[in-house]
N, C-alpha and C. Protein backbone atom coordinates (compact mmCIF):
# COMPACT_ATOMS: atom_id res chain seq x y z
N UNK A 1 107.57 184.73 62.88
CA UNK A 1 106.84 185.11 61.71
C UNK A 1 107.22 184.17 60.57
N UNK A 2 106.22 183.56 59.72
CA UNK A 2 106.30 182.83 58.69
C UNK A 2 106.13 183.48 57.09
N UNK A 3 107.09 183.40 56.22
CA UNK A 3 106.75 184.01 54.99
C UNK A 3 106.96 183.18 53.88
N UNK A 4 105.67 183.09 53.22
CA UNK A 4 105.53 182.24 52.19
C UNK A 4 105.96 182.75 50.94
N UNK A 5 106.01 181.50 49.87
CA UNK A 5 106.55 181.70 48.84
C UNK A 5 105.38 182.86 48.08
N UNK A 6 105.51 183.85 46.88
CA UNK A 6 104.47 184.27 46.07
C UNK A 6 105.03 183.93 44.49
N UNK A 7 103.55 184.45 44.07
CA UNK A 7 104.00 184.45 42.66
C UNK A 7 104.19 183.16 41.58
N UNK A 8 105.50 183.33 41.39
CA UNK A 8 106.06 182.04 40.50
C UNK A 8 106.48 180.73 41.55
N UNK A 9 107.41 181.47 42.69
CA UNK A 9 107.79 180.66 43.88
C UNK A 9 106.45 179.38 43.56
N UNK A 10 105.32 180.18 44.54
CA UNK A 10 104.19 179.81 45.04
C UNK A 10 103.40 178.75 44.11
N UNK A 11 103.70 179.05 42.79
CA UNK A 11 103.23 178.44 41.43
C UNK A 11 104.03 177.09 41.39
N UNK A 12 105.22 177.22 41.41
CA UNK A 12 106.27 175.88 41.68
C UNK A 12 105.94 175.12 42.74
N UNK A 13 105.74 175.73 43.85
CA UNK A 13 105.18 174.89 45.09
C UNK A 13 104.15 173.86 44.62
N UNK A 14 103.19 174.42 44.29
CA UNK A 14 101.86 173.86 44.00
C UNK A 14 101.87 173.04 42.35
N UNK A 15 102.50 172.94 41.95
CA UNK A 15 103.13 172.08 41.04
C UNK A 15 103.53 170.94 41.00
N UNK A 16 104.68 171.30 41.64
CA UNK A 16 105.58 170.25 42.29
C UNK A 16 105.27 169.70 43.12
N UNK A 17 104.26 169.87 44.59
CA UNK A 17 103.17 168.99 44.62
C UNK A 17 102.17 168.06 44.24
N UNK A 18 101.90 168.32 43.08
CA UNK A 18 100.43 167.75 42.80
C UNK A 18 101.15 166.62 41.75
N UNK A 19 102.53 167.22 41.05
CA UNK A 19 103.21 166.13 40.14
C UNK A 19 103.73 165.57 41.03
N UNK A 20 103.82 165.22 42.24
CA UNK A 20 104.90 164.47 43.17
C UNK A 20 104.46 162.76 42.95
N UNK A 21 105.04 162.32 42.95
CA UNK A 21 104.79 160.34 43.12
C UNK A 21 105.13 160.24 44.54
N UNK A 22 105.88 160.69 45.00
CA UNK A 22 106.46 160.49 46.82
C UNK A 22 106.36 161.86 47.11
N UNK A 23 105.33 162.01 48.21
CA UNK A 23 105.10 163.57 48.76
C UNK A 23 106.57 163.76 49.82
N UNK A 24 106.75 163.09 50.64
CA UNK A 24 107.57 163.26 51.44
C UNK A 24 108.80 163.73 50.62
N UNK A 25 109.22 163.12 49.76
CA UNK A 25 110.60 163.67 48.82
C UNK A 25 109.99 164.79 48.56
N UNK A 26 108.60 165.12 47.81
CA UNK A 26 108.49 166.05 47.32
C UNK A 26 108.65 167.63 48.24
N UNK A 27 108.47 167.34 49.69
CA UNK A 27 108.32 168.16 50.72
C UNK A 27 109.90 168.29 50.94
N UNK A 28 110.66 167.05 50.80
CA UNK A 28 111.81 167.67 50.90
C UNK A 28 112.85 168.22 49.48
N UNK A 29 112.45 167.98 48.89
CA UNK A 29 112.87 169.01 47.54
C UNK A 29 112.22 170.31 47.57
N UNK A 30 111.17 170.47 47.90
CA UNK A 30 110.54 171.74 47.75
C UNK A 30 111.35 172.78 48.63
N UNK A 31 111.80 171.86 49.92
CA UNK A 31 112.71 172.70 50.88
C UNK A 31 113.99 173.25 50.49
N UNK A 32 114.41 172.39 49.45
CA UNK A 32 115.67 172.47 49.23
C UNK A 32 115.62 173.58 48.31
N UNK A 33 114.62 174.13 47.21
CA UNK A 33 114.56 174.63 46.39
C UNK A 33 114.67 176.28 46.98
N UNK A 34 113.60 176.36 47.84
CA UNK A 34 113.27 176.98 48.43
C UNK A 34 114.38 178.06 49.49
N UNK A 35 114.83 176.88 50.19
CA UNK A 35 116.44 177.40 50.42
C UNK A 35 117.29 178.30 50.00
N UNK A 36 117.09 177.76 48.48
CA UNK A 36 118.32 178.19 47.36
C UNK A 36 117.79 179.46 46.28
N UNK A 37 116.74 179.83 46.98
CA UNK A 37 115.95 180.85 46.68
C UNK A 37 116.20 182.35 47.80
N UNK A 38 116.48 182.08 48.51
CA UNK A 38 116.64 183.60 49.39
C UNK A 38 117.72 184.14 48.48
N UNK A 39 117.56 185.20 48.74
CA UNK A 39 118.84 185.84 47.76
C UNK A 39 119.61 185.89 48.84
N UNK A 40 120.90 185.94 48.49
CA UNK A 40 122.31 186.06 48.99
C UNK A 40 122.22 187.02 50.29
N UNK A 41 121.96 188.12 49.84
CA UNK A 41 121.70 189.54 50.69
C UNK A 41 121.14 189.04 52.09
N UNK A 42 120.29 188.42 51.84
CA UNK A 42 119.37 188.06 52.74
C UNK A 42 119.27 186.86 53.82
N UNK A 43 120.42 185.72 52.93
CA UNK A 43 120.43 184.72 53.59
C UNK A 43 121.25 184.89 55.29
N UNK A 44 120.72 184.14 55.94
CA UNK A 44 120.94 184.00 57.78
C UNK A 44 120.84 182.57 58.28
N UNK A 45 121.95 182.57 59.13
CA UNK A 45 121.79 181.34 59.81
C UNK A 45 120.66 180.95 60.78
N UNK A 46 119.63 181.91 61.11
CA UNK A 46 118.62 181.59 62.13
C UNK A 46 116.63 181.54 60.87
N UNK A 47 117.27 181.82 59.38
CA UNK A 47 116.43 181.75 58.88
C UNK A 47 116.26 180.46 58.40
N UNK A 48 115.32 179.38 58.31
CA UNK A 48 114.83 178.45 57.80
C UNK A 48 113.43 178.17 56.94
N UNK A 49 113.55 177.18 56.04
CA UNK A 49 112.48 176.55 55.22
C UNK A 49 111.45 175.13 56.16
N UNK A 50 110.35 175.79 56.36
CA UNK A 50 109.78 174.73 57.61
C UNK A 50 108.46 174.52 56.77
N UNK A 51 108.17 173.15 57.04
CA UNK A 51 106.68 172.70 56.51
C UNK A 51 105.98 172.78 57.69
N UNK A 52 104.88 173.08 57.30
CA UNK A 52 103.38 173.27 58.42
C UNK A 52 102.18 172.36 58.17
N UNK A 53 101.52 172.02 58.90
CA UNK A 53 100.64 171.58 58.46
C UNK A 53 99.34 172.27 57.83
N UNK A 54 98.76 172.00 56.77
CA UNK A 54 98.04 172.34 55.98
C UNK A 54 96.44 171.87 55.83
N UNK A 55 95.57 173.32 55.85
CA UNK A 55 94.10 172.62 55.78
C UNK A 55 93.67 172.73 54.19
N UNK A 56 94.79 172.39 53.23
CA UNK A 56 94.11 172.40 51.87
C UNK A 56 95.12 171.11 51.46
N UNK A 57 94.99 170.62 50.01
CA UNK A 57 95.49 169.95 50.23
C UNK A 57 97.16 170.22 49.31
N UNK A 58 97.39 171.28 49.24
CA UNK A 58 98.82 171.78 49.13
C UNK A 58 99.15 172.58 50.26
N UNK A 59 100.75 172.04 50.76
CA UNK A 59 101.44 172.29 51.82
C UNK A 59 101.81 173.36 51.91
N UNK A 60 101.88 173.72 53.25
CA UNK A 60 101.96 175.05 53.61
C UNK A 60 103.76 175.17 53.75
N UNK A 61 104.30 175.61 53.04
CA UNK A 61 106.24 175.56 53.19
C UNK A 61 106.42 177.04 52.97
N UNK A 62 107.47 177.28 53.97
CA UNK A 62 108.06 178.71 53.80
C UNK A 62 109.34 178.85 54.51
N UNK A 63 109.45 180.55 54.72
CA UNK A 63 111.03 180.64 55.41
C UNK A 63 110.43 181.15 56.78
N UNK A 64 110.82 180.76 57.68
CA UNK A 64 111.02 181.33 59.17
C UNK A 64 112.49 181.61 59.67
């Protein structure tokens, strides 16, 4: 199961995309951000931040 960012998250995503000069950095900052976003409670070693491919042209990134 894949769960995406909402909200403000989701708002930053698509931001920080569209301002990117290098998408690839930008895909990997977004990960990193993203990361550092699970709350504590919640964080797991089998949970990860994975990019997907996307039919729009902002990326599909979340936690699995």
């Amino acid at each position: 199961m894949m769960l995406y960012p909402w909200m403000r998250l989701r708002e930053l995503v698509r931001a920080c995309w569209i301002g990117a000069d290098d998408r690839d950095q930008a895909v990997q900052q977004l990960q990193l951000a993203l990361t550092a976003n699970v709350p504590e409670a919640r964080r797991h070693p089998g949970i990860e931040v994975v990019h997907r491919p996307s039919t729009t042209t902002v990326p599909r990134i979340g936690w699995m």
